[in-house]
C-alpha atoms as a PDB file:
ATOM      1  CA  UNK A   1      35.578  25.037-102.343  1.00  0.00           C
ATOM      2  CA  UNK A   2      33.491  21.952-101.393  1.00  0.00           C
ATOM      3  CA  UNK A   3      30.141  22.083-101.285  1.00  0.00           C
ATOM      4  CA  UNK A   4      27.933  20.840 -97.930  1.00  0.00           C
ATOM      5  CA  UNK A   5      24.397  19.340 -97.720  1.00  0.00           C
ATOM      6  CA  UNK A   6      22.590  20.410 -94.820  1.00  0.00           C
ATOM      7  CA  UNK A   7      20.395  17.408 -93.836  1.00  0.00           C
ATOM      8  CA  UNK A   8      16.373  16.958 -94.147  1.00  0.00           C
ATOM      9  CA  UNK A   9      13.314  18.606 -92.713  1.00  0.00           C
ATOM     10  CA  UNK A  10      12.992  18.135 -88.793  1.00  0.00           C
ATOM     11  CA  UNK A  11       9.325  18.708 -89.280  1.00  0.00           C
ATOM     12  CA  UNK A  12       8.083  20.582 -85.814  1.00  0.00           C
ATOM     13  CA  UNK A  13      11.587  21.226 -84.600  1.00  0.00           C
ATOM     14  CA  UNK A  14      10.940  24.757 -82.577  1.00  0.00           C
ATOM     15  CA  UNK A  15      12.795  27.864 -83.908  1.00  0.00           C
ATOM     16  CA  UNK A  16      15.375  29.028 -81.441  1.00  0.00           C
ATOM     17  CA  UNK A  17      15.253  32.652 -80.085  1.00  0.00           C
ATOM     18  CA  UNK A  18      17.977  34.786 -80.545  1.00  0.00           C
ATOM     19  CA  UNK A  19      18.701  39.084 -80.788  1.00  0.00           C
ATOM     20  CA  UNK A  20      21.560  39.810 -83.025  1.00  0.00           C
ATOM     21  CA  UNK A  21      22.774  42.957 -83.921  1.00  0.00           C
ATOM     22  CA  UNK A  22      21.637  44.349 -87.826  1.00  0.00           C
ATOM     23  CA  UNK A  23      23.517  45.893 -90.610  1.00  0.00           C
ATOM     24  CA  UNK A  24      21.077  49.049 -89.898  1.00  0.00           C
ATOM     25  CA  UNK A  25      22.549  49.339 -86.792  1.00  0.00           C
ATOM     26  CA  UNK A  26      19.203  47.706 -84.409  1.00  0.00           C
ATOM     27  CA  UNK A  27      18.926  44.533 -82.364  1.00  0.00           C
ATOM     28  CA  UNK A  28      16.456  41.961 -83.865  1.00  0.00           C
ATOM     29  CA  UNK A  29      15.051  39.027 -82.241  1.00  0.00           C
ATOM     30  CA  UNK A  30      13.206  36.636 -83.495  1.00  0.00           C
ATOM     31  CA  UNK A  31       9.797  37.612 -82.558  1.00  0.00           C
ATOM     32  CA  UNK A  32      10.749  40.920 -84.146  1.00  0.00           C
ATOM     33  CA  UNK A  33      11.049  39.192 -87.415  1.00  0.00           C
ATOM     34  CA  UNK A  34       8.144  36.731 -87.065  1.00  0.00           C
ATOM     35  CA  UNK A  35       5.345  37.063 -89.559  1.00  0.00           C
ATOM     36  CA  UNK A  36       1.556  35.325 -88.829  1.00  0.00           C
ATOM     37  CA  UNK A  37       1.801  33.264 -91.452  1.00  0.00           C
ATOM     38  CA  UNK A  38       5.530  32.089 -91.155  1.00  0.00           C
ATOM     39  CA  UNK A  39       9.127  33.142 -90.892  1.00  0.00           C
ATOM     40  CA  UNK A  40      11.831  32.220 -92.763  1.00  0.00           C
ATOM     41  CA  UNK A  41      15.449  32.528 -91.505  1.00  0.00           C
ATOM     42  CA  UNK A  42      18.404  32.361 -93.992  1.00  0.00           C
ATOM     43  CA  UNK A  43      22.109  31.748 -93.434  1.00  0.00           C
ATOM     44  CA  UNK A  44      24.164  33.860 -95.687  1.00  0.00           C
ATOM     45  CA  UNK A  45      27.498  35.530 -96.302  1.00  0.00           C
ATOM     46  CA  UNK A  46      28.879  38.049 -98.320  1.00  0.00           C
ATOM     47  CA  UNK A  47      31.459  36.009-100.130  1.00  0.00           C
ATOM     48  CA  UNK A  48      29.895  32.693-101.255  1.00  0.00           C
ATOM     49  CA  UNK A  49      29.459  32.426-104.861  1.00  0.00           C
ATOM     50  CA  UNK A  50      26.277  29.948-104.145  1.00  0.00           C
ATOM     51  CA  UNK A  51      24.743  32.848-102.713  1.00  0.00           C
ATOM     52  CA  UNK A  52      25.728  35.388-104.745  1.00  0.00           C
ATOM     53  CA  UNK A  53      24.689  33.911-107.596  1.00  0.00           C
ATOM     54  CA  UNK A  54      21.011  33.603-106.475  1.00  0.00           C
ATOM     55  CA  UNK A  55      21.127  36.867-103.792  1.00  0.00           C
ATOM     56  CA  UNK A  56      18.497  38.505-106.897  1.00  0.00           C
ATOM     57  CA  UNK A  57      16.388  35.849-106.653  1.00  0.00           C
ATOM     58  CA  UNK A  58      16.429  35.580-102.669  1.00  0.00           C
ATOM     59  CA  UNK A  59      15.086  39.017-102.638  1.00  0.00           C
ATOM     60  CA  UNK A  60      12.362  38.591-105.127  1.00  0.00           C
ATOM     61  CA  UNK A  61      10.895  35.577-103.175  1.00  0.00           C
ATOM     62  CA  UNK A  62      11.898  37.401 -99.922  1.00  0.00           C
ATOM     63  CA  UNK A  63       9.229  40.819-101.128  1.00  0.00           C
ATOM     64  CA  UNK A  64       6.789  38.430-102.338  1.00  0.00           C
ATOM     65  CA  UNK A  65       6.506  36.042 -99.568  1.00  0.00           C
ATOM     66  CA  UNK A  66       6.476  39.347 -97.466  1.00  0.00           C
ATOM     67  CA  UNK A  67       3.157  40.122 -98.948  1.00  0.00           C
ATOM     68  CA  UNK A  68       1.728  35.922 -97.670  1.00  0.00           C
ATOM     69  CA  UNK A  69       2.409  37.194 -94.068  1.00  0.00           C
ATOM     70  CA  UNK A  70       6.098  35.761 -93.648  1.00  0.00           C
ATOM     71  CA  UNK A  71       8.758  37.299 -91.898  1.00  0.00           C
ATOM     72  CA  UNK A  72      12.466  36.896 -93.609  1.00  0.00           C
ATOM     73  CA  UNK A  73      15.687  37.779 -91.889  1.00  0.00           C
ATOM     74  CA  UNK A  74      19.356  36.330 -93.172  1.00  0.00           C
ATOM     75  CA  UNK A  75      22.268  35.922 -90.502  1.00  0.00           C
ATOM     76  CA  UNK A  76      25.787  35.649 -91.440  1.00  0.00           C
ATOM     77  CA  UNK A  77      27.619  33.211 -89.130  1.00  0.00           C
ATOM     78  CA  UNK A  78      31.263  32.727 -90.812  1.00  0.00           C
ATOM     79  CA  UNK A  79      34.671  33.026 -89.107  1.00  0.00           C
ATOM     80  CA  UNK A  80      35.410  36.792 -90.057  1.00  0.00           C
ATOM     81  CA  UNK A  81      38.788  36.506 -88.731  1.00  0.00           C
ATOM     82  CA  UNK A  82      39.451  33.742 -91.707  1.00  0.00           C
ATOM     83  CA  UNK A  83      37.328  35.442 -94.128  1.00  0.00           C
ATOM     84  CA  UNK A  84      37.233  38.872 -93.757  1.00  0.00           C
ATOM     85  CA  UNK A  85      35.087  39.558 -96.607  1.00  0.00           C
ATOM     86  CA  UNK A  86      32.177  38.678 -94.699  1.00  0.00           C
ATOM     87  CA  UNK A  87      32.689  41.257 -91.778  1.00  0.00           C
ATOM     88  CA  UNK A  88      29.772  43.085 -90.064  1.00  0.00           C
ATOM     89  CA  UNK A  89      31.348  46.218 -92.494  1.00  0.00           C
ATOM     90  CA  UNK A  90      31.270  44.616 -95.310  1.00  0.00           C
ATOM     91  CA  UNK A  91      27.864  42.800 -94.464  1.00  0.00           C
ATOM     92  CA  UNK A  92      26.158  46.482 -94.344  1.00  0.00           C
ATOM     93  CA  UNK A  93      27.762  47.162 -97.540  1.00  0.00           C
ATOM     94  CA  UNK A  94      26.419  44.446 -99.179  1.00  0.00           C
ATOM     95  CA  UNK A  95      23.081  44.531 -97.108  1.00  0.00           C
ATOM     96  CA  UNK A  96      22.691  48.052 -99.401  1.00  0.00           C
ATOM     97  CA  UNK A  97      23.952  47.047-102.807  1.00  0.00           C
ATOM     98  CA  UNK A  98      21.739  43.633-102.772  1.00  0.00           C
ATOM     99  CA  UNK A  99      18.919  46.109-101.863  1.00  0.00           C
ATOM    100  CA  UNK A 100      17.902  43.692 -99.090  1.00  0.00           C
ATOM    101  CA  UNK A 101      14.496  44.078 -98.058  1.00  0.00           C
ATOM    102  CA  UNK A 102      14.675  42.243 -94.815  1.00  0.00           C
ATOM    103  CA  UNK A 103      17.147  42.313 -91.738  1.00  0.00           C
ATOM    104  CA  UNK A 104      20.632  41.308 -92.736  1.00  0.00           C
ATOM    105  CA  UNK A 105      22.229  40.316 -88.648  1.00  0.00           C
ATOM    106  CA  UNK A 106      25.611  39.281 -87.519  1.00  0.00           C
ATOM    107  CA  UNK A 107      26.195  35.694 -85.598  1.00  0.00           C
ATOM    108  CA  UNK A 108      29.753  36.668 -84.618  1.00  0.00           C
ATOM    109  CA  UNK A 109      30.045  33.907 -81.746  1.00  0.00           C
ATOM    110  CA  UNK A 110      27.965  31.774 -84.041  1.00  0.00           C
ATOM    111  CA  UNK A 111      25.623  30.549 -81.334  1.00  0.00           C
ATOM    112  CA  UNK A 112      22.839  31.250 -83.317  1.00  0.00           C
ATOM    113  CA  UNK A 113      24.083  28.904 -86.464  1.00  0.00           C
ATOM    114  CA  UNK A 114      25.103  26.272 -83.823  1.00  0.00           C
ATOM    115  CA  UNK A 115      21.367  26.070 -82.152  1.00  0.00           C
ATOM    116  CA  UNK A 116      19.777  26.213 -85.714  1.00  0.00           C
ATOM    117  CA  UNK A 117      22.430  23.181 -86.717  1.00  0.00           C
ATOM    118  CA  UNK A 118      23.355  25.163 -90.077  1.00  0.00           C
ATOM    119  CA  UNK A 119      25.366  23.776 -92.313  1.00  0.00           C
ATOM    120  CA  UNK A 120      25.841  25.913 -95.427  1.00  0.00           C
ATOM    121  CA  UNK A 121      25.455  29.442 -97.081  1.00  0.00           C
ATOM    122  CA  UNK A 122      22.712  29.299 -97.887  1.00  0.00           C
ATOM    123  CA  UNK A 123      20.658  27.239 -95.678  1.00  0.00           C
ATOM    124  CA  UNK A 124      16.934  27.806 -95.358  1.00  0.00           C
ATOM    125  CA  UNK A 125      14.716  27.228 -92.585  1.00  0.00           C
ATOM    126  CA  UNK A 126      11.082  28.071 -93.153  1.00  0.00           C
ATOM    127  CA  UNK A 127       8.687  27.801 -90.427  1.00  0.00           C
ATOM    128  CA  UNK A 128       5.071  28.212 -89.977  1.00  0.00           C
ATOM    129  CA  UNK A 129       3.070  30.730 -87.567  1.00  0.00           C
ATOM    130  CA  UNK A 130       3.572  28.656 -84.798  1.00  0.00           C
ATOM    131  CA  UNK A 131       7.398  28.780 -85.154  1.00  0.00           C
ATOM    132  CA  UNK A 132       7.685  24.856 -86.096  1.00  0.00           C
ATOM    133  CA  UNK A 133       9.689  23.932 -88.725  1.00  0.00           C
ATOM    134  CA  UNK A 134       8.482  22.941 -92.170  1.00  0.00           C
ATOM    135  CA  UNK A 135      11.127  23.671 -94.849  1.00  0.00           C
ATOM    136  CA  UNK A 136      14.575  22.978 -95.012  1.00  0.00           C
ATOM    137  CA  UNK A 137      15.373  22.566 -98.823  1.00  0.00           C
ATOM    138  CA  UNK A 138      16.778  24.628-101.595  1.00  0.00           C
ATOM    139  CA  UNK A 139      16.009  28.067-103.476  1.00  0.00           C
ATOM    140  CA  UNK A 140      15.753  26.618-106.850  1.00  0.00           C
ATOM    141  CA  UNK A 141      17.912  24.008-108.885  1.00  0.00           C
ATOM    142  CA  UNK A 142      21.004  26.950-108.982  1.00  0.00           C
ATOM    143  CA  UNK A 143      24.195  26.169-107.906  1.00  0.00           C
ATOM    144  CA  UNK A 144      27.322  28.444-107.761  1.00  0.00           C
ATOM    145  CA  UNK A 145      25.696  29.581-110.966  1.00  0.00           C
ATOM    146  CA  UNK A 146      22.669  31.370-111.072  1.00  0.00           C
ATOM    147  CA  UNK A 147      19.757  28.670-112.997  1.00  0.00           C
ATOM    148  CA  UNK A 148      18.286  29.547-115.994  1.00  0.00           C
ATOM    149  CA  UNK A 149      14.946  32.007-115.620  1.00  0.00           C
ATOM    150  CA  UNK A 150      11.740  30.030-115.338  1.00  0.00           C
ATOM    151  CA  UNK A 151      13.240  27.501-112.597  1.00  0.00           C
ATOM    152  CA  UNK A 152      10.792  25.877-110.220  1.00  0.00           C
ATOM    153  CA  UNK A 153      10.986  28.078-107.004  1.00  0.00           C
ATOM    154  CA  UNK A 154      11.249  25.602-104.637  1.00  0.00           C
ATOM    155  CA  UNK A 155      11.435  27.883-101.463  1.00  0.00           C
ATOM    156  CA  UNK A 156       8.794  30.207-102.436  1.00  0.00           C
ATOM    157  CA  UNK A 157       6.328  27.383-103.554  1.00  0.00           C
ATOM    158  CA  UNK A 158       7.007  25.439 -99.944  1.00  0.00           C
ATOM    159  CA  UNK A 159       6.785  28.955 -98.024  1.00  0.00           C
ATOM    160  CA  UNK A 160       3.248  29.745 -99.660  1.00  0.00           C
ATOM    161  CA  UNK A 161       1.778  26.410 -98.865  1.00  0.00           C
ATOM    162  CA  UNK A 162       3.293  26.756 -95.332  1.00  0.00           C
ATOM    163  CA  UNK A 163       1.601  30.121 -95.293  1.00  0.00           C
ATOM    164  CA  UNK A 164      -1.874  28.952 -96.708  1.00  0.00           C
ATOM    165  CA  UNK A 165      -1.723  25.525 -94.912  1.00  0.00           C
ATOM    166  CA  UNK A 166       1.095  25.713 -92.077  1.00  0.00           C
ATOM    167  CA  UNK A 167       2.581  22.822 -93.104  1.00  0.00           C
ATOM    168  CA  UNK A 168       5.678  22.257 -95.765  1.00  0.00           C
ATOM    169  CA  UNK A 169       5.783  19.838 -98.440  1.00  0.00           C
ATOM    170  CA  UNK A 170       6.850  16.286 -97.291  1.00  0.00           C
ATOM    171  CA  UNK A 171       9.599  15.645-100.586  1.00  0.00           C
ATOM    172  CA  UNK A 172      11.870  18.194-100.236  1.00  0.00           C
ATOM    173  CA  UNK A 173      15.835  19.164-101.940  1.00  0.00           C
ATOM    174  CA  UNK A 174      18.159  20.076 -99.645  1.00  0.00           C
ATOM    175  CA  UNK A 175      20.192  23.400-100.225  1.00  0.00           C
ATOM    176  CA  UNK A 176      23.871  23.371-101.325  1.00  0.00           C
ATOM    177  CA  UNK A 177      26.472  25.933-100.797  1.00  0.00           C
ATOM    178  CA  UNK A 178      29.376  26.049 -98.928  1.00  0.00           C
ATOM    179  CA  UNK A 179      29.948  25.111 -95.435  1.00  0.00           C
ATOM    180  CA  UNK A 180      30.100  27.558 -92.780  1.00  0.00           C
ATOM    181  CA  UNK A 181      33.283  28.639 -91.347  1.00  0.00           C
ATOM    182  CA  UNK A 182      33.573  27.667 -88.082  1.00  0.00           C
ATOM    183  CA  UNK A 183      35.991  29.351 -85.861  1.00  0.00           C
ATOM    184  CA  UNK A 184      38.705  27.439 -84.394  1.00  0.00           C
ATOM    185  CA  UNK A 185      37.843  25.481 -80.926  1.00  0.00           C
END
């Protein structure tokens, strides 16, 4: 398993549109999960252990930026033919044991990770009520092991200043996880 970087902030870089279909069994587009003060869309899967070891604390800063005014969704792009584990199935199963409180929506031609340019699981873009983009760094300092408690919360601190200010902090660390699996051309 290698890790991938995805690259830095493209501050003002427009959110792309997109409907997908969710574990709950609705369509959501992006405007449905838009909040005023900002909207933050996660790439996930069910299998990664980078995400499954900080999944927990995704969903506590997930609630709690909920109450700022920011809208959260996660997307699962990978190749389910490769990796099975990370079928739509197996995405609602997970959707209900991680006790997501947000949409949890399938990319299965992975158009939606191509426009966004995603390279990893996870891979967070936080934008501000305006839809620009103004965070593009990590969780926390976890890794395929969950940090110890008491981390600095990098995503939720840059998500609450995008909230209160619109804009994201200029030094940010990107995310690491692994790479998204691509189907074959």
């Amino acid at each position: 398993m290698a890790a991938a970087t995805p690259p830095v902030c493209d501050f003002g870089w427009k959110a792309v549109d997109f409907t997908l279909p969710a574990t709950d069994g609705r369509s959501r587009s992006l405007a449905d999960i838009a909040g005023p003060k900002g909207t933050l869309v996660v790439f996930i899967c069910n299998h990664c252990p980078y995400v499954l070891a900080v999944i927990d604390r995704i969903v506590r800063d997930a609630r709690e930026l909920g109450n700022l005014g920011i809208g959260v969704v996660a997307i699962s792009s990978n190749d389910v033919a490769a990796y099975p584990a990370d079928s739509f199935e197996n995405m609602a199963v997970k959707a209900a044991d991680w006790g997501l409180p947000f949409p949890y929506l399938h990319d299965e031609d992975q158009s939606v990770a191509r426009a966004y340019g995603a390279a990893c699981t996870p891979d967070f873009f936080g934008f501000n009520g305006d839809l620009e983009l103004q965070y593009r760094g990590r969780l926390d300092a976890s890794r395929d092991k969950a940090g110890p408690a008491g981390l600095r919360r990098d995503l939720y601190e840059a998500m609450a200043q995008v909230a209160e200010t619109g804009r994201g902090p200029a030094d940010q660390i990107p995310s690491m996880g692994c790479s998204i699996k691509w189907k074959e051309a």
